[in-house]
N, C-alpha and C. Protein backbone atom coordinates (compact mmCIF):
# COMPACT_ATOMS: atom_id res chain seq x y z
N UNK A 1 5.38 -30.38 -66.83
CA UNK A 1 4.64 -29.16 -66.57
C UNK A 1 4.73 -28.78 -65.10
N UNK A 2 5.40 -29.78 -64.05
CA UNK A 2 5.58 -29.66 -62.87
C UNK A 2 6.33 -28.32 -62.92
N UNK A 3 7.21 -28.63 -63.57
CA UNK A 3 8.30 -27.75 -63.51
C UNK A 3 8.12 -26.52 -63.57
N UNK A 4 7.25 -25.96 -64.59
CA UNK A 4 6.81 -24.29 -64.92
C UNK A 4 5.25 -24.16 -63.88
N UNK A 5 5.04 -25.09 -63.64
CA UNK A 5 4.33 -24.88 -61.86
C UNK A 5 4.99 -24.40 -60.84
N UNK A 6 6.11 -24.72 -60.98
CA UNK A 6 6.84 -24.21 -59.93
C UNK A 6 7.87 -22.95 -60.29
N UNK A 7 8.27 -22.83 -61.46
CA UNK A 7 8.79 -21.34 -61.68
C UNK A 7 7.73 -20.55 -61.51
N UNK A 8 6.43 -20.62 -62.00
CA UNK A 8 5.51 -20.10 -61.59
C UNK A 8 5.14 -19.31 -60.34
N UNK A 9 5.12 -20.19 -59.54
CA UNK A 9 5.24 -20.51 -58.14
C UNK A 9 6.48 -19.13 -57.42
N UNK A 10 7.76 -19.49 -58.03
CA UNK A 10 8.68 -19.16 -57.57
C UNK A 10 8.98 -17.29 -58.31
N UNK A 11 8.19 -17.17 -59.46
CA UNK A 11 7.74 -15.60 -59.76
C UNK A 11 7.12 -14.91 -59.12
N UNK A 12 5.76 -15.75 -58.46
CA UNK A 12 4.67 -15.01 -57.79
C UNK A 12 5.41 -14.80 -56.53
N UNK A 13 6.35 -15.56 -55.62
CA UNK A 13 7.03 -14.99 -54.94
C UNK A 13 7.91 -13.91 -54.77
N UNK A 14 8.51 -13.57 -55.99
CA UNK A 14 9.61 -12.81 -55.98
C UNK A 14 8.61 -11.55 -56.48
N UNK A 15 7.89 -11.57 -57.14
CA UNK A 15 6.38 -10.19 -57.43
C UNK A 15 6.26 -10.20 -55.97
N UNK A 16 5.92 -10.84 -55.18
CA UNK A 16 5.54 -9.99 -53.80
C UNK A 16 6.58 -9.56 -53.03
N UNK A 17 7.79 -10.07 -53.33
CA UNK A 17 9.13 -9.55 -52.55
C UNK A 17 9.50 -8.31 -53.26
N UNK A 18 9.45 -7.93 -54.40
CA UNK A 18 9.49 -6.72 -55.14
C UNK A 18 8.35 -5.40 -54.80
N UNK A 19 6.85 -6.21 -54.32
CA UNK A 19 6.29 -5.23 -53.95
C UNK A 19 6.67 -5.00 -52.23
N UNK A 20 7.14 -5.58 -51.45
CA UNK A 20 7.71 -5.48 -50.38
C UNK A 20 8.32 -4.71 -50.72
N UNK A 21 9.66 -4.70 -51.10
CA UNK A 21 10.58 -3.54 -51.81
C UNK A 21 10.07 -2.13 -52.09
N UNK A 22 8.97 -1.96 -52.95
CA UNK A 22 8.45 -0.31 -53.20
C UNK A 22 7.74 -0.08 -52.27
N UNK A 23 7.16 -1.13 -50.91
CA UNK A 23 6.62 -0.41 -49.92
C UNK A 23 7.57 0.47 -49.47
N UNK A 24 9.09 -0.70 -49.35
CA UNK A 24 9.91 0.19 -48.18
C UNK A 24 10.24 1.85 -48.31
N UNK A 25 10.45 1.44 -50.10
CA UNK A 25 11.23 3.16 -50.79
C UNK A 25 9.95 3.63 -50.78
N UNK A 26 8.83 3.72 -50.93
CA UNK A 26 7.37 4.80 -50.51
C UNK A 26 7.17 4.93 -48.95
N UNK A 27 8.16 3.99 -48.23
CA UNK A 27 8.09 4.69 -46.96
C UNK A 27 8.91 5.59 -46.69
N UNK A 28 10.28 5.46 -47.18
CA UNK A 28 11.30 6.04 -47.58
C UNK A 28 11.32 7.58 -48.31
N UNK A 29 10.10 7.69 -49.36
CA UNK A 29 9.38 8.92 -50.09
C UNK A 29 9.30 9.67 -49.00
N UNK A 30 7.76 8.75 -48.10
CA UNK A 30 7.10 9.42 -47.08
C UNK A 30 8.18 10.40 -46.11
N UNK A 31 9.19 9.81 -45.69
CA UNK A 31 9.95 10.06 -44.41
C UNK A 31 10.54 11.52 -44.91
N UNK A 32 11.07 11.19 -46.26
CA UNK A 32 11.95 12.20 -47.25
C UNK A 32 10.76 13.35 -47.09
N UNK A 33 9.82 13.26 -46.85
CA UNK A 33 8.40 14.68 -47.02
C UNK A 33 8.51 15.44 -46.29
N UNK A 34 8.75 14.77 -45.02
CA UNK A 34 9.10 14.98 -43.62
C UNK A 34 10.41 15.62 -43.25
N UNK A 35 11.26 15.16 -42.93
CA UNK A 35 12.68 15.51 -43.04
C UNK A 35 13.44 15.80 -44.05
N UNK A 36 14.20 17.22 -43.95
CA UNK A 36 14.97 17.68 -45.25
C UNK A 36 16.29 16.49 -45.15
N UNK A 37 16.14 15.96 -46.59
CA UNK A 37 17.24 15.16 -46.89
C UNK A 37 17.85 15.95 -48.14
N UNK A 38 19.16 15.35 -48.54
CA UNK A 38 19.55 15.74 -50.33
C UNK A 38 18.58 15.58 -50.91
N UNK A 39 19.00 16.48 -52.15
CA UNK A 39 17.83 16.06 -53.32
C UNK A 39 18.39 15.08 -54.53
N UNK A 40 19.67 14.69 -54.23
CA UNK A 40 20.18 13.68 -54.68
C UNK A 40 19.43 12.08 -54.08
N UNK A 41 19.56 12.21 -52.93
CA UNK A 41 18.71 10.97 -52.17
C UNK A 41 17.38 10.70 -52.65
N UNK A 42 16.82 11.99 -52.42
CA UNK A 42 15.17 11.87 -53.32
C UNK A 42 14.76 11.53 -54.33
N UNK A 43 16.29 11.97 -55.43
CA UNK A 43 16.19 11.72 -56.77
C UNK A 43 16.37 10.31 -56.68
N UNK A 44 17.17 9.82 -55.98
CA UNK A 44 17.72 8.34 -56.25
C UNK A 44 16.75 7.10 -55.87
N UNK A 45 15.86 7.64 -54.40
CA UNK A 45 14.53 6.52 -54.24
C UNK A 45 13.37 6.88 -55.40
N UNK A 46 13.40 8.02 -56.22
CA UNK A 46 12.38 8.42 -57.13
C UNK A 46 12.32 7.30 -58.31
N UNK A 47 13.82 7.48 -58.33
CA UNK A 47 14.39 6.46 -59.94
C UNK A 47 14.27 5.01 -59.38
N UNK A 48 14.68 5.11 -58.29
CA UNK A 48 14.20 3.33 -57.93
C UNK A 48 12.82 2.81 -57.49
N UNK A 49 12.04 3.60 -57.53
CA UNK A 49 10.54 3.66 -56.89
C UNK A 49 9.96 3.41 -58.64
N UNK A 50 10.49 4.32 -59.75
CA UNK A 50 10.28 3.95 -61.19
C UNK A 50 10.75 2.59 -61.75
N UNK A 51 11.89 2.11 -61.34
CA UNK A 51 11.94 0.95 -61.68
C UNK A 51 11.40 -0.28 -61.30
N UNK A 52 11.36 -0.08 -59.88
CA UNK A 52 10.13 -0.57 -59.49
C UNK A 52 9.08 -0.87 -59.69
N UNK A 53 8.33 -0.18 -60.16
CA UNK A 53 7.38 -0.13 -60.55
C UNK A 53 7.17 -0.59 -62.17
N UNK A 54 7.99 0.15 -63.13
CA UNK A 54 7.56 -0.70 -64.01
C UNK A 54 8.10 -2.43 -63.79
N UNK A 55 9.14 -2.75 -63.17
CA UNK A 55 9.65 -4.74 -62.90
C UNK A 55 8.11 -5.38 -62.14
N UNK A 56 7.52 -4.71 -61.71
CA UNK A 56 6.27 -4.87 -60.51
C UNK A 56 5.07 -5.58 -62.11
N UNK A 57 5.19 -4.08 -62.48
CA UNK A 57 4.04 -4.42 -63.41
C UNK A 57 4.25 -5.57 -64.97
N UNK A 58 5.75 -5.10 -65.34
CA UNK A 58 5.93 -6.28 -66.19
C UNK A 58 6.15 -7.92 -65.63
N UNK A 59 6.42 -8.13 -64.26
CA UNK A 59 6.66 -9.26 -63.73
C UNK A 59 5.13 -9.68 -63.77
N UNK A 60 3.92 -8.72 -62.96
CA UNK A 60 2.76 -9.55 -63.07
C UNK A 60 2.12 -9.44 -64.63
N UNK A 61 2.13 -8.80 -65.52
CA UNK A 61 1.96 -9.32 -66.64
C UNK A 61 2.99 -10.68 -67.31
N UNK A 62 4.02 -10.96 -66.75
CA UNK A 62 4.52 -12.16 -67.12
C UNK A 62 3.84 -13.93 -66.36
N UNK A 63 3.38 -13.16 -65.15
CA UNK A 63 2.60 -14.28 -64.34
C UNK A 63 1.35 -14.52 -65.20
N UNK A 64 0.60 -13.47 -65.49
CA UNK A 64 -0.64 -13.74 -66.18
C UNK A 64 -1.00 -14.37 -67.06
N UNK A 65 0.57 -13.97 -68.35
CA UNK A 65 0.46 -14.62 -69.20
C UNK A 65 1.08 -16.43 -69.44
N UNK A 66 1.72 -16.64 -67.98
CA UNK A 66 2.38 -17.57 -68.14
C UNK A 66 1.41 -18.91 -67.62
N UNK A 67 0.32 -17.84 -66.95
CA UNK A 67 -0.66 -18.78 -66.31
C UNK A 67 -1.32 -19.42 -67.20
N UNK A 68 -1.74 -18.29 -68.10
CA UNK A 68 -2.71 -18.33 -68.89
C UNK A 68 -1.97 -19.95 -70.13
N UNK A 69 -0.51 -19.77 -70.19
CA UNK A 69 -0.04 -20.41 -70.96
C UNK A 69 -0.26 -21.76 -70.58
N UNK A 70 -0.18 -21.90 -68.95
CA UNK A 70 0.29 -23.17 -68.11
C UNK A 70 -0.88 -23.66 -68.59
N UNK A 71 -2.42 -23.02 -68.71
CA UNK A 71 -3.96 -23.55 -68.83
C UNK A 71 -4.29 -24.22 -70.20
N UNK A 72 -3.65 -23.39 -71.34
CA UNK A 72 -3.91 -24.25 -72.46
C UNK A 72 -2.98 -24.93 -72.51
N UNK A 73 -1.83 -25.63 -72.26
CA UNK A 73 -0.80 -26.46 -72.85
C UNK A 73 -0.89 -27.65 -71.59
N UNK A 74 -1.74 -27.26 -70.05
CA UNK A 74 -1.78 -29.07 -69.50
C UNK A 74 -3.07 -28.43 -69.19
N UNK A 75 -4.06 -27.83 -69.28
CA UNK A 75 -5.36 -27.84 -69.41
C UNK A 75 -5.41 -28.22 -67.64
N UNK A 76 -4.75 -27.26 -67.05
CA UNK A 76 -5.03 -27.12 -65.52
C UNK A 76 -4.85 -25.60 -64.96
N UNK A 77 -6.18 -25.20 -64.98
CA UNK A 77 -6.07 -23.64 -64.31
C UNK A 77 -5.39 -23.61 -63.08
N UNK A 78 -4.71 -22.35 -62.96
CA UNK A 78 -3.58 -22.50 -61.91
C UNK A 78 -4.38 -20.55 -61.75
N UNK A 79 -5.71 -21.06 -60.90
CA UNK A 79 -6.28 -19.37 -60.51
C UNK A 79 -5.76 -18.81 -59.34
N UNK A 80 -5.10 -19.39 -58.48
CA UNK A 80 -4.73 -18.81 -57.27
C UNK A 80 -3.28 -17.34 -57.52
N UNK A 81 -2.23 -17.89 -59.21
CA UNK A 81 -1.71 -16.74 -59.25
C UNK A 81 -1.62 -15.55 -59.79
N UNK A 82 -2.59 -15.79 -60.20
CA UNK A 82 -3.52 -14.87 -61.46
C UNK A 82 -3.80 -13.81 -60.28
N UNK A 83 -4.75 -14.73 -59.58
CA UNK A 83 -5.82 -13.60 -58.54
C UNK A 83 -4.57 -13.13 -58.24
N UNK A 84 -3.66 -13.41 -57.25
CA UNK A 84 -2.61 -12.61 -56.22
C UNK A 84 -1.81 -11.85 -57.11
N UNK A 85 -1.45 -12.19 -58.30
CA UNK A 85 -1.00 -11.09 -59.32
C UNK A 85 -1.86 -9.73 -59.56
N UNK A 86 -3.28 -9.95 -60.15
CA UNK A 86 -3.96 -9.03 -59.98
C UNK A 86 -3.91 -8.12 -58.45
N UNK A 87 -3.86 -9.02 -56.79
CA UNK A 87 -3.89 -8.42 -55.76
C UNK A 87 -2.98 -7.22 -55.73
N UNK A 88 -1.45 -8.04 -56.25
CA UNK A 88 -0.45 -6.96 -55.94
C UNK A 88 -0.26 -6.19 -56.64
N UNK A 89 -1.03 -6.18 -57.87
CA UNK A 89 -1.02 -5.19 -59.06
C UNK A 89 -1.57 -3.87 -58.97
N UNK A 90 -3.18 -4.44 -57.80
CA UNK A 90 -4.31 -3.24 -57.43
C UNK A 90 -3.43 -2.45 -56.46
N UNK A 91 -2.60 -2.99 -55.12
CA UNK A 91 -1.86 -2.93 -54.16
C UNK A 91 -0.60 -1.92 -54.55
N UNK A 92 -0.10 -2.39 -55.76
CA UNK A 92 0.97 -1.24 -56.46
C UNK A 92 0.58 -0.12 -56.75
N UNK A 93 -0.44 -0.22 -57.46
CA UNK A 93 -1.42 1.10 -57.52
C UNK A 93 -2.12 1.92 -56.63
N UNK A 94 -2.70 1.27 -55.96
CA UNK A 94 -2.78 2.62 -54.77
C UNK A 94 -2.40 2.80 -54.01
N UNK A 95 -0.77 2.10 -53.57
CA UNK A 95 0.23 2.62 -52.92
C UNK A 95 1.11 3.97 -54.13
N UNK A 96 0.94 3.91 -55.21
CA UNK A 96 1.19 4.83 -56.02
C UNK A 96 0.65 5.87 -55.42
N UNK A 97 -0.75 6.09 -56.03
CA UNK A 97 -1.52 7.03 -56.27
C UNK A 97 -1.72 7.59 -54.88
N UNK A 98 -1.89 7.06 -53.59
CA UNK A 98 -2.28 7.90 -52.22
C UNK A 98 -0.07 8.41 -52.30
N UNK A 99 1.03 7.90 -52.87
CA UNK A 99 1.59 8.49 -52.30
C UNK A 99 1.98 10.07 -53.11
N UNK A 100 1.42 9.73 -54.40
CA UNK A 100 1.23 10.89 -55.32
C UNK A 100 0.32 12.37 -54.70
N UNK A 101 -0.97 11.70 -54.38
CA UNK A 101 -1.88 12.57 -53.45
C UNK A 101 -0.96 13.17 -52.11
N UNK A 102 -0.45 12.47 -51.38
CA UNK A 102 0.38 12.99 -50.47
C UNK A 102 1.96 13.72 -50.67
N UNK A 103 2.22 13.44 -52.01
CA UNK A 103 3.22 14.64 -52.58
C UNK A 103 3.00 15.85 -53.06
N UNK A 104 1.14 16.00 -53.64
CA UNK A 104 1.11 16.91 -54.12
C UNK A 104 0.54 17.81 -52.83
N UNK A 105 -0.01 16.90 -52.02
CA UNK A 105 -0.38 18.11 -50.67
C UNK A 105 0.37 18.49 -49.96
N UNK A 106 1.95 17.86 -49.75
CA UNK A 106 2.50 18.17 -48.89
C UNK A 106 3.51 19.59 -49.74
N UNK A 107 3.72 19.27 -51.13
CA UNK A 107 4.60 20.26 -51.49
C UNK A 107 3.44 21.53 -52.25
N UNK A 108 2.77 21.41 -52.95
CA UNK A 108 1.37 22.51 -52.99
C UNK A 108 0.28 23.22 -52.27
N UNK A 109 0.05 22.05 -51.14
CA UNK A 109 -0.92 22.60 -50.32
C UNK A 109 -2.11 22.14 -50.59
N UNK A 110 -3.19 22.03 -50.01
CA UNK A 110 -4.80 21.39 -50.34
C UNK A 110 -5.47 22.88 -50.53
N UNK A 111 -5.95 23.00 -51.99
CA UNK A 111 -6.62 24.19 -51.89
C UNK A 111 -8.47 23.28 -51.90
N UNK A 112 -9.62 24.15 -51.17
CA UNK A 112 -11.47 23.65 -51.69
C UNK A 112 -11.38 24.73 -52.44
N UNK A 113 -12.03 24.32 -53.24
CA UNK A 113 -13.06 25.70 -53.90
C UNK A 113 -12.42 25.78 -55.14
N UNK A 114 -13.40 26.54 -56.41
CA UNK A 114 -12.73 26.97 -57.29
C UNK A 114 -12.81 28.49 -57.72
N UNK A 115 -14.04 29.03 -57.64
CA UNK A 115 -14.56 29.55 -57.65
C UNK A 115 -14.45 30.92 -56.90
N UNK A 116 -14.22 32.57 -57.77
CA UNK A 116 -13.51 33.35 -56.70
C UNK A 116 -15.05 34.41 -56.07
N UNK A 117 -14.69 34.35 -54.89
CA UNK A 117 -15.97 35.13 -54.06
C UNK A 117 -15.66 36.49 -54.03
């Protein structure tokens, strides 16, 4: 069971090197907001920012469940990759969502109000 301790081990690493990865291309988004690039380029960090993201989220559902596996079969909770799975899971997500918020303001505009005076 050493052994899937340590693939274990060696997933939860590569989940945080993957979320390293969609930081860079959401910085990469960001810059693209900024400076006119192709829209081929945009398209291409878009599609890799998607794949990303779903390998992000199926990798930490594979940690979770593998943890969960490691607990009933040698009856030794292994909570430290659970939690940091969940960390980078919350971490994927609202690096999503603020860069979603910052696509829709930068290409729509921030309107207050709804209501016409």
């Amino acid at each position: 069971m050493l052994s899937f301790r340590r693939i274990l081990a060696f997933s939860s690493r590569v989940h945080t090197y993957l979320l390293a990865l969609y930081l860079f291309f959401a910085l990469l988004f960001v810059m693209f907001l900024y400076f006119p690039v192709d829209e081929i380029l945009v398209s291409f960090v878009t599609a890799c920012q998607m794949v990303l993201g779903w390998t992000i989220f199926l990798e930490g559902v594979w940690i979770v469940l593998a943890s969960v596996y490691q607990f009933f079969y040698s009856h030794v909770a292994c909570v430290a990759p659970i939690l940091m799975t969940l960390l980078r899971l919350a971490a994927y997500f609202v690096i999503s969502i603020i860069l979603d918020i910052l696509n829709t303001v930068i290409v729509s505009g921030f309107s207050y109000g709804g209501g016409a005076a």
